[in-house]
C-alpha atoms as a PDB file:
ATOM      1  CA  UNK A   1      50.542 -32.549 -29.537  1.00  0.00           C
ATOM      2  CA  UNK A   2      53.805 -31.954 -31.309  1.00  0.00           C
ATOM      3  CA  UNK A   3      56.367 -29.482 -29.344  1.00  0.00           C
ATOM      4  CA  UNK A   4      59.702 -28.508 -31.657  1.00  0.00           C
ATOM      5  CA  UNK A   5      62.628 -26.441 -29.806  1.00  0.00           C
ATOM      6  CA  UNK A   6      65.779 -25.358 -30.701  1.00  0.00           C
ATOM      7  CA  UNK A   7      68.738 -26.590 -28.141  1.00  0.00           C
ATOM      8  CA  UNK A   8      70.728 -23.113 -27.795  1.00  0.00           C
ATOM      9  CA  UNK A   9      73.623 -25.111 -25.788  1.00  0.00           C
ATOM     10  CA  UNK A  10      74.755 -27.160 -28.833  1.00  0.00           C
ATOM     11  CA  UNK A  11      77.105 -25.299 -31.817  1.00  0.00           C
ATOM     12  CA  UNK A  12      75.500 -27.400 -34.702  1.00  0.00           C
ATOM     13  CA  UNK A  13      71.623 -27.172 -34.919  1.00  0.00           C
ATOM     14  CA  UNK A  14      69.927 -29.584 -32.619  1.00  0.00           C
ATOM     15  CA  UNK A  15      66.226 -29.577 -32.073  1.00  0.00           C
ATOM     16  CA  UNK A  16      64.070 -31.160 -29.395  1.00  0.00           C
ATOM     17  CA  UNK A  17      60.905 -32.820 -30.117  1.00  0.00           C
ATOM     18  CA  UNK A  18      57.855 -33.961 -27.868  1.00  0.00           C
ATOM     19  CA  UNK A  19      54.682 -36.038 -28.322  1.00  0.00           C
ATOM     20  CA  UNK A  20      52.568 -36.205 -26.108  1.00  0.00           C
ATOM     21  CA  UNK A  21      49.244 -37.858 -26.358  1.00  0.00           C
ATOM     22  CA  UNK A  22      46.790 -35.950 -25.283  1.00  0.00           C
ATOM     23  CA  UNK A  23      43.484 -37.701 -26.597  1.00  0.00           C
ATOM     24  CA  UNK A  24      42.187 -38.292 -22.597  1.00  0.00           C
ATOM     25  CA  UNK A  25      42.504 -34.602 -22.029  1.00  0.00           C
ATOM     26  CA  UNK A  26      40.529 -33.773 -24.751  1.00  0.00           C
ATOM     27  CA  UNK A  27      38.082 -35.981 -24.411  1.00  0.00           C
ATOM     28  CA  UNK A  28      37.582 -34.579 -20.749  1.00  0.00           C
ATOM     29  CA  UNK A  29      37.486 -31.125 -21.958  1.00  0.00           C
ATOM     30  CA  UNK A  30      34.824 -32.182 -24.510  1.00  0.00           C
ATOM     31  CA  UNK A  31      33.006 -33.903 -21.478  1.00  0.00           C
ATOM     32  CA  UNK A  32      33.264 -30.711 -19.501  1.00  0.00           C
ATOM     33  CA  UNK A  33      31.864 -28.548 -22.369  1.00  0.00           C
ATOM     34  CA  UNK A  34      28.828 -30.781 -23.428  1.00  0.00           C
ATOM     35  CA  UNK A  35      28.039 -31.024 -19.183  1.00  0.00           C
ATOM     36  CA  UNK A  36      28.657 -26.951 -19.285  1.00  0.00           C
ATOM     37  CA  UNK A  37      26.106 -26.588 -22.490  1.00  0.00           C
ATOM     38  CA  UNK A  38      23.467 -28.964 -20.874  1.00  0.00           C
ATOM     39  CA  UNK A  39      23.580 -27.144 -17.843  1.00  0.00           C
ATOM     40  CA  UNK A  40      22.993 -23.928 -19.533  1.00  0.00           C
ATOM     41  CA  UNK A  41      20.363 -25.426 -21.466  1.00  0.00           C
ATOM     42  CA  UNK A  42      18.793 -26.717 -18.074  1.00  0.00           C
ATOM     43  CA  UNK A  43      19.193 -23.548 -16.525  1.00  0.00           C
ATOM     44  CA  UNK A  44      17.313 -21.478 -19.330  1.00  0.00           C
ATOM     45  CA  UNK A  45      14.654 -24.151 -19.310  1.00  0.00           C
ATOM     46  CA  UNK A  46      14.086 -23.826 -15.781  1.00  0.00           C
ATOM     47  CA  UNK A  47      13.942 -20.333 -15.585  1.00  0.00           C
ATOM     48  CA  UNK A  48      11.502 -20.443 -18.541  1.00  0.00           C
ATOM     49  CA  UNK A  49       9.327 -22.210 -16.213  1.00  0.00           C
ATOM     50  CA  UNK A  50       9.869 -20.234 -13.437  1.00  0.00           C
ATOM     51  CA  UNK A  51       9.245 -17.512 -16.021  1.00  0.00           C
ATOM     52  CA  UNK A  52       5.652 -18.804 -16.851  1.00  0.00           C
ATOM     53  CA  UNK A  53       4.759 -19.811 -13.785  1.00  0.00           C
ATOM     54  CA  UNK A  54       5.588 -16.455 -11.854  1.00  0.00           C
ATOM     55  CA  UNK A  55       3.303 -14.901 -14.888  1.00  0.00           C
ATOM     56  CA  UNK A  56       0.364 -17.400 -14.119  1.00  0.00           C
ATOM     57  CA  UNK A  57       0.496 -16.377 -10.378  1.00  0.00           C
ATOM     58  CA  UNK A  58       0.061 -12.779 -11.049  1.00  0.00           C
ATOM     59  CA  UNK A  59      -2.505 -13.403 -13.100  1.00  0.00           C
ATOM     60  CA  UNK A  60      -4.277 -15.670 -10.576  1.00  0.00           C
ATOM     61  CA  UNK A  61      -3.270 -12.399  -8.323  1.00  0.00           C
ATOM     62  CA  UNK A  62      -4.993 -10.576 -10.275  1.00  0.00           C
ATOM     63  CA  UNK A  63      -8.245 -11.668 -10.958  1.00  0.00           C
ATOM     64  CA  UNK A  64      -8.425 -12.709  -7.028  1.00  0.00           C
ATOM     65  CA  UNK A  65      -7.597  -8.855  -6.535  1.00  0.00           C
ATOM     66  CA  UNK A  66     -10.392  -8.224  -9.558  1.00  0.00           C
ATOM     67  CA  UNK A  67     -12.852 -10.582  -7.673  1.00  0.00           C
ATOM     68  CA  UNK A  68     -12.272  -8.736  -4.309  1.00  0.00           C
ATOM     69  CA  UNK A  69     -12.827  -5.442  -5.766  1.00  0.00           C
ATOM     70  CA  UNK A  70     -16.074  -6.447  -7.787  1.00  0.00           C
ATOM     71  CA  UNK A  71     -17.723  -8.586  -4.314  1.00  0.00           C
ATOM     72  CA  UNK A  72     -16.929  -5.194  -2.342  1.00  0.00           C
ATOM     73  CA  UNK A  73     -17.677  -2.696  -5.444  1.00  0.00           C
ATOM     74  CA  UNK A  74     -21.321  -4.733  -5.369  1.00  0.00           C
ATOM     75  CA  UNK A  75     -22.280  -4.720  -2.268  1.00  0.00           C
ATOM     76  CA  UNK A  76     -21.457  -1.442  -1.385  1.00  0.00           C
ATOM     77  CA  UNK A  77     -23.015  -0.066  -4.427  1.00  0.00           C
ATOM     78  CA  UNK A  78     -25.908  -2.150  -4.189  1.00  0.00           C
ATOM     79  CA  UNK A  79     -27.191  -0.654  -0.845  1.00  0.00           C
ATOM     80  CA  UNK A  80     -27.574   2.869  -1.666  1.00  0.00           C
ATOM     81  CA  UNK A  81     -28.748   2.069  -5.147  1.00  0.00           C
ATOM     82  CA  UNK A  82     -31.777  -0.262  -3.131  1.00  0.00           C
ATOM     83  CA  UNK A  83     -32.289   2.849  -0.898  1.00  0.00           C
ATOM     84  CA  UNK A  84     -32.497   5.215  -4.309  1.00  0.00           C
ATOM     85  CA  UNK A  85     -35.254   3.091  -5.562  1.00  0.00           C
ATOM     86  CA  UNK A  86     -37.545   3.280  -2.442  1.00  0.00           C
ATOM     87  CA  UNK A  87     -37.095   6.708  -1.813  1.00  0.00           C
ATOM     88  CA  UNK A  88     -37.881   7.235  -5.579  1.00  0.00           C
ATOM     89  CA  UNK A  89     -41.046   5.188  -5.161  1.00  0.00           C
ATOM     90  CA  UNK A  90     -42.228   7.550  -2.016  1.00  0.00           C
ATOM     91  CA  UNK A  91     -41.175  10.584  -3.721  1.00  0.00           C
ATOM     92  CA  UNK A  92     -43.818   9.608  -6.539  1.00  0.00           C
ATOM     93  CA  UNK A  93     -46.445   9.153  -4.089  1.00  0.00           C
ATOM     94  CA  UNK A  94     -45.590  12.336  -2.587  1.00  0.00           C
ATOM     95  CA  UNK A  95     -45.747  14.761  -5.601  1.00  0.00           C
ATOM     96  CA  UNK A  96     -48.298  16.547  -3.956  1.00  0.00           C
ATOM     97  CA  UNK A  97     -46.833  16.897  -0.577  1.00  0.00           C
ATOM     98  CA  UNK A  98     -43.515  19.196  -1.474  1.00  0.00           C
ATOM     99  CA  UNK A  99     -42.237  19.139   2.504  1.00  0.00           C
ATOM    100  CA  UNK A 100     -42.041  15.257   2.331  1.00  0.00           C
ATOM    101  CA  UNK A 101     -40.943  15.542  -0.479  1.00  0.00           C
ATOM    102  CA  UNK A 102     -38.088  17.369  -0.102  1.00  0.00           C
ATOM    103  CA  UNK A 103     -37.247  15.298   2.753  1.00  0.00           C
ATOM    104  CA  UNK A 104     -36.668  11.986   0.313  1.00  0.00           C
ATOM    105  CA  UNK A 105     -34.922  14.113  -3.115  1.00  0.00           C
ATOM    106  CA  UNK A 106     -32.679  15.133   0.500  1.00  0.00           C
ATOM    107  CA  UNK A 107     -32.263  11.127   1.170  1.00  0.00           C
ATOM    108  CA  UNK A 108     -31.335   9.943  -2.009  1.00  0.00           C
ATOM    109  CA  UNK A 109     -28.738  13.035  -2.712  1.00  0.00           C
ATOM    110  CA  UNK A 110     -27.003  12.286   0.566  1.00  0.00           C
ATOM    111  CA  UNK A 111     -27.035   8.642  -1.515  1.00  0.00           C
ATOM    112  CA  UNK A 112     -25.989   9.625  -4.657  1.00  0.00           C
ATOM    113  CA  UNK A 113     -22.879  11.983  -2.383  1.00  0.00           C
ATOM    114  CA  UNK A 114     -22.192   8.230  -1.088  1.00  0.00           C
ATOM    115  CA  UNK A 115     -21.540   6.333  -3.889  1.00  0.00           C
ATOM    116  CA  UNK A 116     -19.478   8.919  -5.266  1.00  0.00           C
ATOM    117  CA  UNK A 117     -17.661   8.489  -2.540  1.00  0.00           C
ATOM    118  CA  UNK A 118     -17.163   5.066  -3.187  1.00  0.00           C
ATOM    119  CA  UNK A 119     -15.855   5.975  -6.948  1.00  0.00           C
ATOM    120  CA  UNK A 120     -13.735   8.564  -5.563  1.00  0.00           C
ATOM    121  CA  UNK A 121     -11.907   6.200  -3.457  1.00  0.00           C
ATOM    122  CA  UNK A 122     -11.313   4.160  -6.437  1.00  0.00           C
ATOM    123  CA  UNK A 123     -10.069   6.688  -8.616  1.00  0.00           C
ATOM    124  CA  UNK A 124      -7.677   8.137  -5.716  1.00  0.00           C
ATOM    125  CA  UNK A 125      -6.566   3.799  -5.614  1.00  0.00           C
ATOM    126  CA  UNK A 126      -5.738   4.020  -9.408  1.00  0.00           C
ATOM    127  CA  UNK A 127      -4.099   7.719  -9.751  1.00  0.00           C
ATOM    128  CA  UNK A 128      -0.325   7.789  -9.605  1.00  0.00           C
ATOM    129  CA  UNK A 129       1.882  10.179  -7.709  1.00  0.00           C
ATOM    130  CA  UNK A 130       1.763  13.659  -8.483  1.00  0.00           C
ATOM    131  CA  UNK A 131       4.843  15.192 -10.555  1.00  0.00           C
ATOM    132  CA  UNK A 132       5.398  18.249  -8.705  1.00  0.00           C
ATOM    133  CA  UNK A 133       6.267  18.302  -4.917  1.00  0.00           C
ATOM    134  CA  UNK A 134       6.220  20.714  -2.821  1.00  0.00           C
ATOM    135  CA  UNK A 135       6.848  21.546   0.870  1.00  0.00           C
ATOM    136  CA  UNK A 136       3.991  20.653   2.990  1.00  0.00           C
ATOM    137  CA  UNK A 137       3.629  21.600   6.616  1.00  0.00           C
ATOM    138  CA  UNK A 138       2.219  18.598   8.273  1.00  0.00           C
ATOM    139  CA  UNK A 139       1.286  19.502  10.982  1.00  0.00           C
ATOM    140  CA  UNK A 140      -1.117  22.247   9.694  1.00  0.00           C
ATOM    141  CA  UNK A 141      -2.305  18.996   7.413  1.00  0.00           C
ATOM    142  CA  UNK A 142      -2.846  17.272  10.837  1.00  0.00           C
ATOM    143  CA  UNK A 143      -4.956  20.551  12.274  1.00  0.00           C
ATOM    144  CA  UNK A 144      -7.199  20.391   8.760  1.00  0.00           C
ATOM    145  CA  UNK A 145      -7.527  16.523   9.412  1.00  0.00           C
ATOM    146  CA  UNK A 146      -8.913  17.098  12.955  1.00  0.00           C
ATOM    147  CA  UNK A 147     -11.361  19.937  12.017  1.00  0.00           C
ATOM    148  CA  UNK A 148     -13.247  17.462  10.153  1.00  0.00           C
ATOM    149  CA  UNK A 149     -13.828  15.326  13.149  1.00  0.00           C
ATOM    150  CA  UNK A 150     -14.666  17.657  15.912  1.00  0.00           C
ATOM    151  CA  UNK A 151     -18.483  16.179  15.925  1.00  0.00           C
ATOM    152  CA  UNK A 152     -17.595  12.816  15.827  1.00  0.00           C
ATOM    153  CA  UNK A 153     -14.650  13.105  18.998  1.00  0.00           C
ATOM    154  CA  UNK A 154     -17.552  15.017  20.719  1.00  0.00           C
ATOM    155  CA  UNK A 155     -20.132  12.841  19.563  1.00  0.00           C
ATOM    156  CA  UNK A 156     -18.402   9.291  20.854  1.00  0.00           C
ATOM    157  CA  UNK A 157     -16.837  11.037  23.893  1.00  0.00           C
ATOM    158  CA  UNK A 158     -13.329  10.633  22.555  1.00  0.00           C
ATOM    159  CA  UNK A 159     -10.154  12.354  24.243  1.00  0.00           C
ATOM    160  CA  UNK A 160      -7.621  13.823  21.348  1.00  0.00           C
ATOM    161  CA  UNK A 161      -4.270  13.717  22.538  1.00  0.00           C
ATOM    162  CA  UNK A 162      -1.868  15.842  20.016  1.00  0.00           C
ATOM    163  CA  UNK A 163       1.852  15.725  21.079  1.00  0.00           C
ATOM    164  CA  UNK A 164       4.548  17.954  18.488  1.00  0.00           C
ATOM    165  CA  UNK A 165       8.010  17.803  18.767  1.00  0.00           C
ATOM    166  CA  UNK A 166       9.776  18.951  15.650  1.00  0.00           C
ATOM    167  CA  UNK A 167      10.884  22.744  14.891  1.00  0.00           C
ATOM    168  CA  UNK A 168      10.388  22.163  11.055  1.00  0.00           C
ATOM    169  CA  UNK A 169       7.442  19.674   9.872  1.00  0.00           C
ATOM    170  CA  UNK A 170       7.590  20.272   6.261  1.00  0.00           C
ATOM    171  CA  UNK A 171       7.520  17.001   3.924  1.00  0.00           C
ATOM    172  CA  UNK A 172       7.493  16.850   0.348  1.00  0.00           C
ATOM    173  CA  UNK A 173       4.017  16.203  -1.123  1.00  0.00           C
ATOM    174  CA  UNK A 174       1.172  18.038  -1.479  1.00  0.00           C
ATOM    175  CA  UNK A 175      -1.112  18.798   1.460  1.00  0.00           C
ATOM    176  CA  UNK A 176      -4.224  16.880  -0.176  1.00  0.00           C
ATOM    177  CA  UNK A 177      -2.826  13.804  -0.325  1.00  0.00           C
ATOM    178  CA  UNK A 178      -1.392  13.895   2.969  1.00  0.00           C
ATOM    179  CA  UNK A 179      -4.682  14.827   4.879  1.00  0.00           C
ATOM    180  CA  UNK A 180      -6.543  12.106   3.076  1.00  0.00           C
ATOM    181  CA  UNK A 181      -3.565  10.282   4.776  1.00  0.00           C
ATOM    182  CA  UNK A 182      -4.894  11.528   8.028  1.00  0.00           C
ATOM    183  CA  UNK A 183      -8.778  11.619   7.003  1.00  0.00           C
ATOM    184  CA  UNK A 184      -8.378   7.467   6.561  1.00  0.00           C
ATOM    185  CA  UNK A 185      -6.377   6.821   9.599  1.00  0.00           C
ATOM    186  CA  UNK A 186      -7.966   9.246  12.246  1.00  0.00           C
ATOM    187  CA  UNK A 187     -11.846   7.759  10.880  1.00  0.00           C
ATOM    188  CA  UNK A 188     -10.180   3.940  11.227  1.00  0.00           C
ATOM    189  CA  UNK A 189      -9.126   5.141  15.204  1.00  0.00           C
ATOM    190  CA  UNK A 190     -12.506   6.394  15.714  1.00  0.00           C
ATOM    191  CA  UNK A 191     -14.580   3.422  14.285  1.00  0.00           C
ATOM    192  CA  UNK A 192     -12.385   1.066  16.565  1.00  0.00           C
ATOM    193  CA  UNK A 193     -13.466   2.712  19.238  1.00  0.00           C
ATOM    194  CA  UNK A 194     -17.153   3.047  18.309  1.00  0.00           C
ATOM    195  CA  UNK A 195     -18.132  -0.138  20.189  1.00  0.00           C
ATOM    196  CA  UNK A 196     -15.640   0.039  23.480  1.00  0.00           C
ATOM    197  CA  UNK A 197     -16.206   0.716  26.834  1.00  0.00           C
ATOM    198  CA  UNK A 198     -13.896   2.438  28.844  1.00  0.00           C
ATOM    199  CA  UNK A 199     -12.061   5.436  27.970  1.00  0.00           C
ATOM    200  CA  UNK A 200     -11.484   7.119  24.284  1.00  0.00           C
ATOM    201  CA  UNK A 201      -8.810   7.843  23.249  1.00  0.00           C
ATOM    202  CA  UNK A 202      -6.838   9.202  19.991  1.00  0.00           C
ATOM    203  CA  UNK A 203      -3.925  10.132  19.868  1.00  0.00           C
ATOM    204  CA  UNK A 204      -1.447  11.639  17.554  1.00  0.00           C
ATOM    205  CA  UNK A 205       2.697  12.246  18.165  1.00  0.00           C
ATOM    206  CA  UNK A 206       4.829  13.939  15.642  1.00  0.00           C
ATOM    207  CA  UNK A 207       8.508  13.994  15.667  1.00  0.00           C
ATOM    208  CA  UNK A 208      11.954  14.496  14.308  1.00  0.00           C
ATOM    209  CA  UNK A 209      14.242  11.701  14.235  1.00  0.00           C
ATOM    210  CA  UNK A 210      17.838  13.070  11.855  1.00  0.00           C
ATOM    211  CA  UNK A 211      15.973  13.724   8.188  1.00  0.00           C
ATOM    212  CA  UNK A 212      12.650  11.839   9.271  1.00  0.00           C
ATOM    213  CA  UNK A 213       9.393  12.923  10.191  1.00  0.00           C
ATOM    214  CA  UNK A 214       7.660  10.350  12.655  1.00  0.00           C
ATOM    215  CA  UNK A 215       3.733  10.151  12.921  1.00  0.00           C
ATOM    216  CA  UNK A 216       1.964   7.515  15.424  1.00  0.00           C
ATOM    217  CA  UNK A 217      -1.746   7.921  15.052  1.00  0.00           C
ATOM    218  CA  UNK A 218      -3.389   5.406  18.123  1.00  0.00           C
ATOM    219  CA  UNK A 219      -6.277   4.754  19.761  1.00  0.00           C
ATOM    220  CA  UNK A 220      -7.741   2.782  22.404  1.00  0.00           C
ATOM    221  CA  UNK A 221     -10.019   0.058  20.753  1.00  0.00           C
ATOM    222  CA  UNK A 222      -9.741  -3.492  20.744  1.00  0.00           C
ATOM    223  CA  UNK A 223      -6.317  -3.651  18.414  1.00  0.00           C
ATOM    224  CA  UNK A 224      -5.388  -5.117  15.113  1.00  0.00           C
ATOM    225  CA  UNK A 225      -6.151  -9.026  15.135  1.00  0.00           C
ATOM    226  CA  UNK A 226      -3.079 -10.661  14.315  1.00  0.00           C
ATOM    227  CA  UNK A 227      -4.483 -12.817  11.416  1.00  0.00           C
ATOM    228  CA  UNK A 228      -6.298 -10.256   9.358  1.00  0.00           C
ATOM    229  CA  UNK A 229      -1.990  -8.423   9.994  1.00  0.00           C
ATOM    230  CA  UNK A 230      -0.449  -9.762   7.463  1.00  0.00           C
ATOM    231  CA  UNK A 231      -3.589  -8.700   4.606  1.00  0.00           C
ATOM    232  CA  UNK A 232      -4.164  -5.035   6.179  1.00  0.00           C
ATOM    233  CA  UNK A 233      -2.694  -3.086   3.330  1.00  0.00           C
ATOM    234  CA  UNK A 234      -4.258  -5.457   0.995  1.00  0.00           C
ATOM    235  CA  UNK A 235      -6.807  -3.580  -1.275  1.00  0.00           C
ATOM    236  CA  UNK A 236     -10.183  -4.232  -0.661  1.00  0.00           C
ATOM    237  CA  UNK A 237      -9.649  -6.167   2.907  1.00  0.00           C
ATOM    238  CA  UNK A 238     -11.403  -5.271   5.126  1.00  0.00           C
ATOM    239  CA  UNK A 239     -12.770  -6.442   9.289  1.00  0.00           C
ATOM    240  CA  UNK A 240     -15.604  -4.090   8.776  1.00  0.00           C
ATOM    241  CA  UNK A 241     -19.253  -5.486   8.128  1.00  0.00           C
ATOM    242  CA  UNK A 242     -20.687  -5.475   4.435  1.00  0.00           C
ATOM    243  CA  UNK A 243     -21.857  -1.344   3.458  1.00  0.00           C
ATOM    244  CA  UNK A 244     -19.169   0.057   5.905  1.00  0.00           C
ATOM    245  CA  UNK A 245     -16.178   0.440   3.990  1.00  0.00           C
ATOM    246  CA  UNK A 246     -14.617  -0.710   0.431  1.00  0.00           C
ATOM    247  CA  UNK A 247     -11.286  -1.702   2.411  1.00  0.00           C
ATOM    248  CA  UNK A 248      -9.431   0.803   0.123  1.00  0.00           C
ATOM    249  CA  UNK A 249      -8.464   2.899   3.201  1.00  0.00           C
ATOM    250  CA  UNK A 250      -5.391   1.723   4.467  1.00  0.00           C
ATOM    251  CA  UNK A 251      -4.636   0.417   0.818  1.00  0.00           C
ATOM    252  CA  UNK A 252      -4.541   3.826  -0.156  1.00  0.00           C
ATOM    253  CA  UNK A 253      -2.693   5.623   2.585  1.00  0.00           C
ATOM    254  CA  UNK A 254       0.412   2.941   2.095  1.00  0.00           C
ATOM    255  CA  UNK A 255       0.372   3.738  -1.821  1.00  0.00           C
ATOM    256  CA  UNK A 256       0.344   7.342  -0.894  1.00  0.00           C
ATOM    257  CA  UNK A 257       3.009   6.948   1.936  1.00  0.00           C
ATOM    258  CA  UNK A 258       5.608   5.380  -0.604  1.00  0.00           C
ATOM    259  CA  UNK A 259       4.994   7.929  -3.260  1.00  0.00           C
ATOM    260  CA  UNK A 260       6.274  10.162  -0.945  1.00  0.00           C
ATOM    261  CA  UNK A 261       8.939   8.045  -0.111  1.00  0.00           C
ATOM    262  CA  UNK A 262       8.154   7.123   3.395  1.00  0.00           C
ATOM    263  CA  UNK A 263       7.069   3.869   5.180  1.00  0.00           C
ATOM    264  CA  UNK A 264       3.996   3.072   7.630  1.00  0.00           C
ATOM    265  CA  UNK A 265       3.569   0.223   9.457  1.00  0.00           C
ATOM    266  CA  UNK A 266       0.840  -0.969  12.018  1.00  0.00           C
ATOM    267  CA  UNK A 267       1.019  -2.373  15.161  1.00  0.00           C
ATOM    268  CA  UNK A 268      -0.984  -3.013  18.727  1.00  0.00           C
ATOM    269  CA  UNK A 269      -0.004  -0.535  22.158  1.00  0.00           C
ATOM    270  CA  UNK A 270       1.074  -2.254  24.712  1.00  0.00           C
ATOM    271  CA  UNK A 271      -1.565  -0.676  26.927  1.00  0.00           C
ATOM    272  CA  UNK A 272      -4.460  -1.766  24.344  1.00  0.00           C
ATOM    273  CA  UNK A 273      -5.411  -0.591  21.172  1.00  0.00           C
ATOM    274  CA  UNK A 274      -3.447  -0.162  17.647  1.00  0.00           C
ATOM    275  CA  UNK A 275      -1.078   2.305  16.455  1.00  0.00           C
ATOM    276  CA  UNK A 276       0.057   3.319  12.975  1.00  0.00           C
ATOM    277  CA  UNK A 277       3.138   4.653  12.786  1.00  0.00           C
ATOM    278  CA  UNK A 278       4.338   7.039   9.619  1.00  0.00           C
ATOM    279  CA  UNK A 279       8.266   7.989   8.683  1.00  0.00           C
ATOM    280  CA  UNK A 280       8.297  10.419   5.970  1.00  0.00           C
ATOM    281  CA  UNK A 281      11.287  12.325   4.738  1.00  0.00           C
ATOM    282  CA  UNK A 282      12.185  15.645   5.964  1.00  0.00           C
ATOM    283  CA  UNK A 283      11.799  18.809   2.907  1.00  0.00           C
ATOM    284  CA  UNK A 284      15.163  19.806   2.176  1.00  0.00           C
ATOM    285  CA  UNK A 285      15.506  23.049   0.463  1.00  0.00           C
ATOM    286  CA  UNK A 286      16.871  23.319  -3.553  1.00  0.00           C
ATOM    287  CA  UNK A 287      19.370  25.332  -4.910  1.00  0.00           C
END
């Protein structure tokens, strides 16, 4: 490196001139570039891999989600449609006898209501959110929820505990949504306490808490076993026995919750039992 300066101090022209060698410095800068480029080059080669691997385990995801859904899809299908088939084999020994009849077309319609059911629930699983929201008083979707289950609290001796204590309970959603919300969790309360001893008990709290709505739906059955936790939002996982349930439920009122921008999580009472607990945002008014 050559380095040419003019010495002001001196009346005639005098110049100074440097040379430095510089050949180690470059040769360290060229070091430092080619380590620089190889680490790029390692670093775009590793994420390629991570890349392709993260790709490979959603697809192994999905086709265990894909196997899950078909098992479940099966056997709950499978029972009705075995049901359909014997009481279509009756029904053609009983042409001549319209009462009994009657009483098998009514078994195998009550079938047929089932497993539309069970495609409804998987159609609700697929649909996105809706596009239009609009203020939603829950607790009048809470009232609808319960109206659907006054046999059944009666039936299993079950005491409903309702507790409100919020001046405005509007959320935005659409009320449909929201009591199939309430539908899935209320039934889950009830079938936990189908098999217990003691006393029934559901019980539902709303509150306010600053631009939240809070929801705890519990009950008093035997709680939420802390391995099947971690895979109780999972869709199609479910503690129920095979023809009870596609274990779309709880799957369902999560994706729901967080389309309405909320949160639910699930946990046991201290005093027995389980508890899900719902924060959904407050409606706030539009100019």
């Amino acid at each position: 490196m050559f380095s040419i300066r003019q010495m002001r101090e001196s009346l005639a022209p005098r110049y100074l001139v440097t040379v430095i060698d510089i050949t180690r410095r470059k040769r360290l800068e060229q070091a430092l570039r080619e380590a620089r480029d190889s680490l790029e080059d390692k670093v775009v080669e590793r994420t390629r891999e991570l890349e392709a691997m993260q790709q490979e385990l959603v697809q192994a995801e999905k086709l265990a989600a894909l196997g899950r859904m078909s098992s479940a899809v099966v056997h709950e299908l499978n029972q009705p449609l075995t049901a359909m088939r014997t009481y279509l084999a009756i029904c053609r020994q009983q042409l001549d006898q319209p009462l009994l009849l009657g009483e098998s077309l009514g078994q195998v319609n009550s079938l047929v209501d089932r497993m539309a059911l069970i495609t409804r629930q998987l159609k609700t699983f697929a649909f996105r959110k809706p596009e239009r929201m609009e203020p939603v008083a829950l607790g009048a979707c809470i009232d609808q929820a319960l109206s659907l289950f006054r046999g059944r609290l009666q039936e299993q001796g079950i005491e409903l505990q309702v507790e409100r204590n919020c001046d405005d309970d509007r959320v935005a959603g659409d009320s449909a949504r929201l009591e199939q919300v309430l539908v899935n969790l209320i039934r889950n309360g009830c079938d936990a306490m189908a098999d217990r001893g003691g006393p029934r008990i559901l019980s539902l709290r709303l509150a306010a808490e600053g631009d939240w709505l809070q929801l705890e739906v519990g009950d008093s059955g035997g709680g939420i076993d802390p391995s099947a936790r971690e895979k109780l939002f999972e869709p199609f996982f479910t503690t129920k026995s095979i023809g009870n349930g596609l274990g779309l439920g709880l799957s369902i009122v999560r994706s729901i919750v967080r389309d309405l921008g909320g949160e639910i999580r699930a946990d046991n009472r201290p005093q027995g039992g389980a508890v899900f607990s719902l924060r959904l945002p407050k409606y706030v008014e539009t100019a």
